[in-house]
C-alpha atoms as a PDB file:
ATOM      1  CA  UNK A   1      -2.690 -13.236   1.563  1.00  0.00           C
ATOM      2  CA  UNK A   2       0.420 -14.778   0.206  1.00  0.00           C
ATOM      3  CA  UNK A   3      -1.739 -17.706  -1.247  1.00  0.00           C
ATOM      4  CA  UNK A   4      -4.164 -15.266  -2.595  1.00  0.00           C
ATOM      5  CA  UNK A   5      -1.511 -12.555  -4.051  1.00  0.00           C
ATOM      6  CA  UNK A   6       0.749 -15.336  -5.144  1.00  0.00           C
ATOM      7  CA  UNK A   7       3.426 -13.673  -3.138  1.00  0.00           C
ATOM      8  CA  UNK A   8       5.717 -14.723  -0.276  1.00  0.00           C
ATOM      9  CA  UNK A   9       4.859 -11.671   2.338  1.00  0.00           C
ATOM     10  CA  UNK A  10       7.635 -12.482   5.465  1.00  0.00           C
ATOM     11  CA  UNK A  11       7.337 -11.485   8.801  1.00  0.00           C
ATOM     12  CA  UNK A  12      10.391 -10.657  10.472  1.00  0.00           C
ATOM     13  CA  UNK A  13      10.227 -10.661  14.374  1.00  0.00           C
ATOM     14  CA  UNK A  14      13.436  -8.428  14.340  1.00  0.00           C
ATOM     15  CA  UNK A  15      13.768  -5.087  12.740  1.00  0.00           C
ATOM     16  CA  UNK A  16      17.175  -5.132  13.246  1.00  0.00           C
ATOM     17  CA  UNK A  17      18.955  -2.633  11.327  1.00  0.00           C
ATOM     18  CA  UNK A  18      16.468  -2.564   8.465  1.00  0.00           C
ATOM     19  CA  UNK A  19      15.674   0.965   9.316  1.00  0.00           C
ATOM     20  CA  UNK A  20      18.421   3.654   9.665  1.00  0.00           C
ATOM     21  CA  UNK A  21      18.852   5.885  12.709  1.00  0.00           C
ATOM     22  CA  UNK A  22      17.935   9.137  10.859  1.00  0.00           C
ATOM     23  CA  UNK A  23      15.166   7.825   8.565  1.00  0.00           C
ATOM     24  CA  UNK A  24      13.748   6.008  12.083  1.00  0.00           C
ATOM     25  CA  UNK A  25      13.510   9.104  13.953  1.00  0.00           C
ATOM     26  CA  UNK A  26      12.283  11.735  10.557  1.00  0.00           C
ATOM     27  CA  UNK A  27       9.293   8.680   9.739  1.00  0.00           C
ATOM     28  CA  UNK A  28       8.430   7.870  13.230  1.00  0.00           C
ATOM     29  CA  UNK A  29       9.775   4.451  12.698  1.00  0.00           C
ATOM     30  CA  UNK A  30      12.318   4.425  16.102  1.00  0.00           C
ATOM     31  CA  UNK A  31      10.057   1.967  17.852  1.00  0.00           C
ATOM     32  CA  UNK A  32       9.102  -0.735  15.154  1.00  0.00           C
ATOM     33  CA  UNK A  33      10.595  -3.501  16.584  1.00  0.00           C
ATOM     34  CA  UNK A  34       9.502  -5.553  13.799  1.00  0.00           C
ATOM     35  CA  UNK A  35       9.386  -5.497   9.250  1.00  0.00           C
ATOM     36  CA  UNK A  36       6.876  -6.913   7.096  1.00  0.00           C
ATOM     37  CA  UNK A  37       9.269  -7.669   3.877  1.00  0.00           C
ATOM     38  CA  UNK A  38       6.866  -7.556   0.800  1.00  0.00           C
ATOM     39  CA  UNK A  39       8.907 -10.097  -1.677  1.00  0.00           C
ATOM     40  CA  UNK A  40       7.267 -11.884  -4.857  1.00  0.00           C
ATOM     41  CA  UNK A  41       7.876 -13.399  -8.178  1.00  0.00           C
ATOM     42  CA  UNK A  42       9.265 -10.733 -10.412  1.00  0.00           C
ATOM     43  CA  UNK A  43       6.434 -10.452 -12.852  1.00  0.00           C
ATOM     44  CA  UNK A  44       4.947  -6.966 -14.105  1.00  0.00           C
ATOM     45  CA  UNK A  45       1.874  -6.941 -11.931  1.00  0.00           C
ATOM     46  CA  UNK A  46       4.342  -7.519  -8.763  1.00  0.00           C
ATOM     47  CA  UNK A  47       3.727  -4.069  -7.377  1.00  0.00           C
ATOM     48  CA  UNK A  48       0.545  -4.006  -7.550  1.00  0.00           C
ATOM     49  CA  UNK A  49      -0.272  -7.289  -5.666  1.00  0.00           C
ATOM     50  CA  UNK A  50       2.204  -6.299  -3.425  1.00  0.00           C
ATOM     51  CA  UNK A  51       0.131  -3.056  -2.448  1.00  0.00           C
ATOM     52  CA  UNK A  52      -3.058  -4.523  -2.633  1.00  0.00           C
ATOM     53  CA  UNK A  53      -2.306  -7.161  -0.706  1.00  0.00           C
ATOM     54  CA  UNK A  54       0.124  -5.583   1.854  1.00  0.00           C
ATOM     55  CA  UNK A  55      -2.721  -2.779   2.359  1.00  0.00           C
ATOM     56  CA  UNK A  56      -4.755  -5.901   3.176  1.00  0.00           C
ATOM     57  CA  UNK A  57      -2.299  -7.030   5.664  1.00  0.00           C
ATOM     58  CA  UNK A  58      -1.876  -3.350   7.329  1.00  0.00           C
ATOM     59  CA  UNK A  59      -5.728  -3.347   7.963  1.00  0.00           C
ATOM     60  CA  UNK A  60      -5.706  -6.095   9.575  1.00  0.00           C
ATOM     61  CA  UNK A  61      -2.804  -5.515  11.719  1.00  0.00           C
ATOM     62  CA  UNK A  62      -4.695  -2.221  12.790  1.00  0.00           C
ATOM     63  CA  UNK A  63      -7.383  -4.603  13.801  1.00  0.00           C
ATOM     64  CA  UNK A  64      -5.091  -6.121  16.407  1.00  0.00           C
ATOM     65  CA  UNK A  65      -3.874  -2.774  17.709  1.00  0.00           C
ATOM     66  CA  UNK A  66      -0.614  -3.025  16.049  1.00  0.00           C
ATOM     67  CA  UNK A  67       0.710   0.210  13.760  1.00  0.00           C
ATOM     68  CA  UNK A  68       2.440  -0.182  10.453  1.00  0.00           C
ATOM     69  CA  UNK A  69       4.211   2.211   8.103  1.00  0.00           C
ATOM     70  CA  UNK A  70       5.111   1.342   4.119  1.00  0.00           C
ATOM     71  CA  UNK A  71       8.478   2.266   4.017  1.00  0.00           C
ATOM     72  CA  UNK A  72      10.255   2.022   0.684  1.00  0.00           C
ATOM     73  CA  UNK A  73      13.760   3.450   2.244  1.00  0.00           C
ATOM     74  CA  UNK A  74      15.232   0.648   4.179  1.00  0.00           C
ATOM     75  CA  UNK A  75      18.333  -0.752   3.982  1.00  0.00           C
ATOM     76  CA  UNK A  76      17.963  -3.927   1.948  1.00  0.00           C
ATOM     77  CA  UNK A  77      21.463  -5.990   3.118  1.00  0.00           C
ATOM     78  CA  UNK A  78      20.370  -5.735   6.557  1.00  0.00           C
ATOM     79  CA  UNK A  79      16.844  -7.078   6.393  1.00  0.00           C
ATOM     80  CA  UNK A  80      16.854 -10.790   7.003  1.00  0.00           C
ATOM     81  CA  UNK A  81      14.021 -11.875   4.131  1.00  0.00           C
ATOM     82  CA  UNK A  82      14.068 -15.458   2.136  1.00  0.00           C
ATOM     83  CA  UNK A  83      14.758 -14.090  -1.310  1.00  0.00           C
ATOM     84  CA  UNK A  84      14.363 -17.069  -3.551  1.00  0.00           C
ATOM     85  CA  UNK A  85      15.856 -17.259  -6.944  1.00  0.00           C
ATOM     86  CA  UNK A  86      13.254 -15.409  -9.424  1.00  0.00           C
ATOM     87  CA  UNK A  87      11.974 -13.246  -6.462  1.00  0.00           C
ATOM     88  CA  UNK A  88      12.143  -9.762  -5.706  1.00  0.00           C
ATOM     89  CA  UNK A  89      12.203  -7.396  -2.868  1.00  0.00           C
ATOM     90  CA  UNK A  90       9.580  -4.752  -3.370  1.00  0.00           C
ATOM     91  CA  UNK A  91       9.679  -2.821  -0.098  1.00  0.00           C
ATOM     92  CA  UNK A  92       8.887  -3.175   3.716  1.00  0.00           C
ATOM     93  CA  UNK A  93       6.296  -2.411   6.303  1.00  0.00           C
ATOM     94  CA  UNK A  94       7.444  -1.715   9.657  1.00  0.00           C
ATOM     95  CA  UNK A  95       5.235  -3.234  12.172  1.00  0.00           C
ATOM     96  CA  UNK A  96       4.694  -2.527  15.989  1.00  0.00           C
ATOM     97  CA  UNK A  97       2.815  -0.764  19.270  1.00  0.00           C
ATOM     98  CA  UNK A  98       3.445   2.665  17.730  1.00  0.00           C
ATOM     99  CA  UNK A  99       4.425   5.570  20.814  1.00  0.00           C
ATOM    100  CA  UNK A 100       1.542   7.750  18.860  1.00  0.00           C
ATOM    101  CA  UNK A 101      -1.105   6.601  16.534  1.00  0.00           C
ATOM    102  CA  UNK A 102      -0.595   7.528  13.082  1.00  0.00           C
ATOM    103  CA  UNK A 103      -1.915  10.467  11.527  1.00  0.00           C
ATOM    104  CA  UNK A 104      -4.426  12.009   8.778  1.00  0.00           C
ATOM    105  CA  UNK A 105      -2.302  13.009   5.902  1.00  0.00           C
ATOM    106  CA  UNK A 106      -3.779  15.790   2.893  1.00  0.00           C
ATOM    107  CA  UNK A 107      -5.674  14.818   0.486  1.00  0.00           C
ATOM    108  CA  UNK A 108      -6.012  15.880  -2.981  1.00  0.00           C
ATOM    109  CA  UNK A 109      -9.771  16.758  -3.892  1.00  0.00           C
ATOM    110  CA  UNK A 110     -11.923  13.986  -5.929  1.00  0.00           C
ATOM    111  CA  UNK A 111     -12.377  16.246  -8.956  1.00  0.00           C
ATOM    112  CA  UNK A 112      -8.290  16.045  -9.259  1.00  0.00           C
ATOM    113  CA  UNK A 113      -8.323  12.455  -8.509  1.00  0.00           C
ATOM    114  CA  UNK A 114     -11.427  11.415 -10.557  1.00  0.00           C
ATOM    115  CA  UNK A 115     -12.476  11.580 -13.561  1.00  0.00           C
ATOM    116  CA  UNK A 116     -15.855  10.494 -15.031  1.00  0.00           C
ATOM    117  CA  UNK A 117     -18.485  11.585 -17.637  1.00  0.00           C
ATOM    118  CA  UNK A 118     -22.065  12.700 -15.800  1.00  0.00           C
ATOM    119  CA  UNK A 119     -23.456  11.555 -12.505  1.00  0.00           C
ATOM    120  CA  UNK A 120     -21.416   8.819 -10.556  1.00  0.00           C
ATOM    121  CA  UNK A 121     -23.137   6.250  -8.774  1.00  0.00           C
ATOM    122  CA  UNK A 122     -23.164   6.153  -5.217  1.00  0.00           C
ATOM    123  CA  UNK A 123     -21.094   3.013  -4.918  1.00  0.00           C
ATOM    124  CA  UNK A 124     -18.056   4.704  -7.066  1.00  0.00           C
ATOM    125  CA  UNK A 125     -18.123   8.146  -4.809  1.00  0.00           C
ATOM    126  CA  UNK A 126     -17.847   5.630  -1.618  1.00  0.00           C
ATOM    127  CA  UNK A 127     -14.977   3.440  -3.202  1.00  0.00           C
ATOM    128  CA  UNK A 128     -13.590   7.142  -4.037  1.00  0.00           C
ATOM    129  CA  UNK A 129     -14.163   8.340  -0.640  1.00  0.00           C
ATOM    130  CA  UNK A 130     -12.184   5.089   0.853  1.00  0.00           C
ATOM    131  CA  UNK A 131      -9.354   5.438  -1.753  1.00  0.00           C
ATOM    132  CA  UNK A 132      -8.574   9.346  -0.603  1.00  0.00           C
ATOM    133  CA  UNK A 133      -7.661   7.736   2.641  1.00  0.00           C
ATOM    134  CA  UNK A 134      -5.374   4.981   1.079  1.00  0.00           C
ATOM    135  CA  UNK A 135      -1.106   5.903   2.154  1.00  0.00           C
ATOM    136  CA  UNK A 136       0.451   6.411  -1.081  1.00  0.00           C
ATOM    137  CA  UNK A 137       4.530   7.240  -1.378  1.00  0.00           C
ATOM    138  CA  UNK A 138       5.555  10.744   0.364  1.00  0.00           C
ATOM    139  CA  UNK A 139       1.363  11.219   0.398  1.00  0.00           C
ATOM    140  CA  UNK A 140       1.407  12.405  -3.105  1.00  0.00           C
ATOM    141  CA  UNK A 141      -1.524  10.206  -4.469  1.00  0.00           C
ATOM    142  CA  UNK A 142      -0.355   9.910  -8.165  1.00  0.00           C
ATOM    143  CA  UNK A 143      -3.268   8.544  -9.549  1.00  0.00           C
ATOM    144  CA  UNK A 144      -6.868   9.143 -11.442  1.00  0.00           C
ATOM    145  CA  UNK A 145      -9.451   6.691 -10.964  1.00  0.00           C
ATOM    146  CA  UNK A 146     -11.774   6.744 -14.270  1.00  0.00           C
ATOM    147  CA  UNK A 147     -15.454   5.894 -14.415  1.00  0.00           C
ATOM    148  CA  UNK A 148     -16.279   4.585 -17.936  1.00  0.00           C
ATOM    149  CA  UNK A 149     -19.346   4.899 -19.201  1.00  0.00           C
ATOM    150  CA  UNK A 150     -19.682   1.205 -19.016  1.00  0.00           C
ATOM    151  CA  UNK A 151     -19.358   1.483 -15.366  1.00  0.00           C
ATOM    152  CA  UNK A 152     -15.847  -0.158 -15.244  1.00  0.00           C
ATOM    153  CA  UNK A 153     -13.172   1.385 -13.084  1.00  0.00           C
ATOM    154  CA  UNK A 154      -9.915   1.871 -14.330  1.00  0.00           C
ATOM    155  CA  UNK A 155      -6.749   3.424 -11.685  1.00  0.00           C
ATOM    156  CA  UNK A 156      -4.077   4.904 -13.454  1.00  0.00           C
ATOM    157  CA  UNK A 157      -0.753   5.935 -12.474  1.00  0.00           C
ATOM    158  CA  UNK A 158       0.640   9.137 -12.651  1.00  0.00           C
ATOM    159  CA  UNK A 159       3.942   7.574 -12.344  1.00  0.00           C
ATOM    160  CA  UNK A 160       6.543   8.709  -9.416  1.00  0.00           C
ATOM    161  CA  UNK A 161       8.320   6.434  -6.575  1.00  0.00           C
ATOM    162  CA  UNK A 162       6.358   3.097  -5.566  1.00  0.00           C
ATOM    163  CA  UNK A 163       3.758   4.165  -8.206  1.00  0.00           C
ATOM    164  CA  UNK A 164       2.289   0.662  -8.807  1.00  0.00           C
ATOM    165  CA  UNK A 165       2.319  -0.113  -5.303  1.00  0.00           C
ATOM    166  CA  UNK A 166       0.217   3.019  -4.738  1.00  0.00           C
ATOM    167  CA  UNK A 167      -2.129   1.808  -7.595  1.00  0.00           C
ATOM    168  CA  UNK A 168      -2.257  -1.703  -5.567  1.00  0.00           C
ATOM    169  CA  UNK A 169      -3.205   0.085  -2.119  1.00  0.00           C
ATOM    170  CA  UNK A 170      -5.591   2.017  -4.070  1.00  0.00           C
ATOM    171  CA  UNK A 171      -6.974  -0.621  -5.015  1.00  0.00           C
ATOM    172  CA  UNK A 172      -7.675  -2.090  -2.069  1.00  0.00           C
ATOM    173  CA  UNK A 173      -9.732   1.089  -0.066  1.00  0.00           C
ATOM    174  CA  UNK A 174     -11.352   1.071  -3.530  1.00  0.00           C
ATOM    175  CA  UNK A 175     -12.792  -2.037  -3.478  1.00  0.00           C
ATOM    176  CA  UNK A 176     -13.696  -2.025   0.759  1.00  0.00           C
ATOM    177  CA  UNK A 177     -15.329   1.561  -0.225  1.00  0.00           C
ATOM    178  CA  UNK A 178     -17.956   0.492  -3.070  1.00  0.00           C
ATOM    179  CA  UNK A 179     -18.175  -2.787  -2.670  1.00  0.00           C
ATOM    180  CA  UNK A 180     -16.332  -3.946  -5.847  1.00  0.00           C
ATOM    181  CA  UNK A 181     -13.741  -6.044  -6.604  1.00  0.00           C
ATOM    182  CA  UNK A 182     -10.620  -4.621  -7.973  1.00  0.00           C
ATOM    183  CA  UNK A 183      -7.854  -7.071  -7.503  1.00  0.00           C
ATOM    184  CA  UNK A 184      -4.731  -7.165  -9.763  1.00  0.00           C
ATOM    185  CA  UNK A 185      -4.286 -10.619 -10.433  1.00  0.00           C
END
């Protein structure tokens, strides 16, 4: 993924102090022994490669019966990434056996998520279907995915914290859902 993203994901065997007490016990984060610290070149399409490819990474871990959570509120001295010159911290994943497995969060519906201009096709209301399920900051999906009538897809962001990330992650269960790329190069 960091090859493919053109980023320099880090996994860091040690959580450490990365996570507060508090914010570790309110986010279910107490028994993440381990971070995921999602650094690139500063560039403006960062955040979005960040999220796709991070969501990619998360997926996979589930696949291996780890859990993950993004967590943008860490504490950024005490996590122990290679931040080269140029680079950026963007934010973390905690990674671990999770005590509980995670849970469904609300959804918006697809009408105030969507919008499009007559009949979707089929492989657009899947990608849509997959991107409902997609973690976005505090679970407020700030976004609208727009069918054109040329059948391109564009996300957009509603703004709000991690916004571009969200778009990224979006993204991602977009493209597993239809069937279509949608990478942020």
């Amino acid at each position: 993924f960091n090859a493919e993203g053109n980023l320099h994901l880090q996994f860091i065997e040690d959580a450490d102090k990365t996570y507060n007490k508090l914010f570790n016990k309110v986010a279910g984060l107490g028994s993440a022994p381990s971070v995921i610290a999602c650094v690139g070149k500063d560039t403006p399409s960062l955040d979005q490669r960040v999220g796709y490819y991070g969501e990619k990474l998360v997926l996979y871990a589930q696949t291996l019966g780890l859990n993950t959570c993004w967590a943008g509120t860490f504490n950024r001295k005490n996590i122990t990434a290679d931040i080269s010159e140029g680079e950026k911290l963007v934010i973390s994943i905690a990674i671990g056996y999770g005590k509980e497995p995670g849970k469904a969060h609300k959804s918006k519906s697809i009408d105030k998520l969507t919008e499009s201009k007559g009949q979707t096709p089929e492989w657009f209301n899947k990608g849509v279907e997959m991107a409902l399920l997609a973690p976005t900051a505090i679970n407020q999906q700030k976004f609208l995915i727009k069918l054109n009538p040329d059948e391109s897809v564009e996300f957009i962001d509603k703004g709000g914290v991690f916004s571009q990330v969200d778009i990224g992650i979006v993204k991602c269960h977009f493209e597993i859902g239809s069937g279509k790329l949608q990478r942020t190069e």
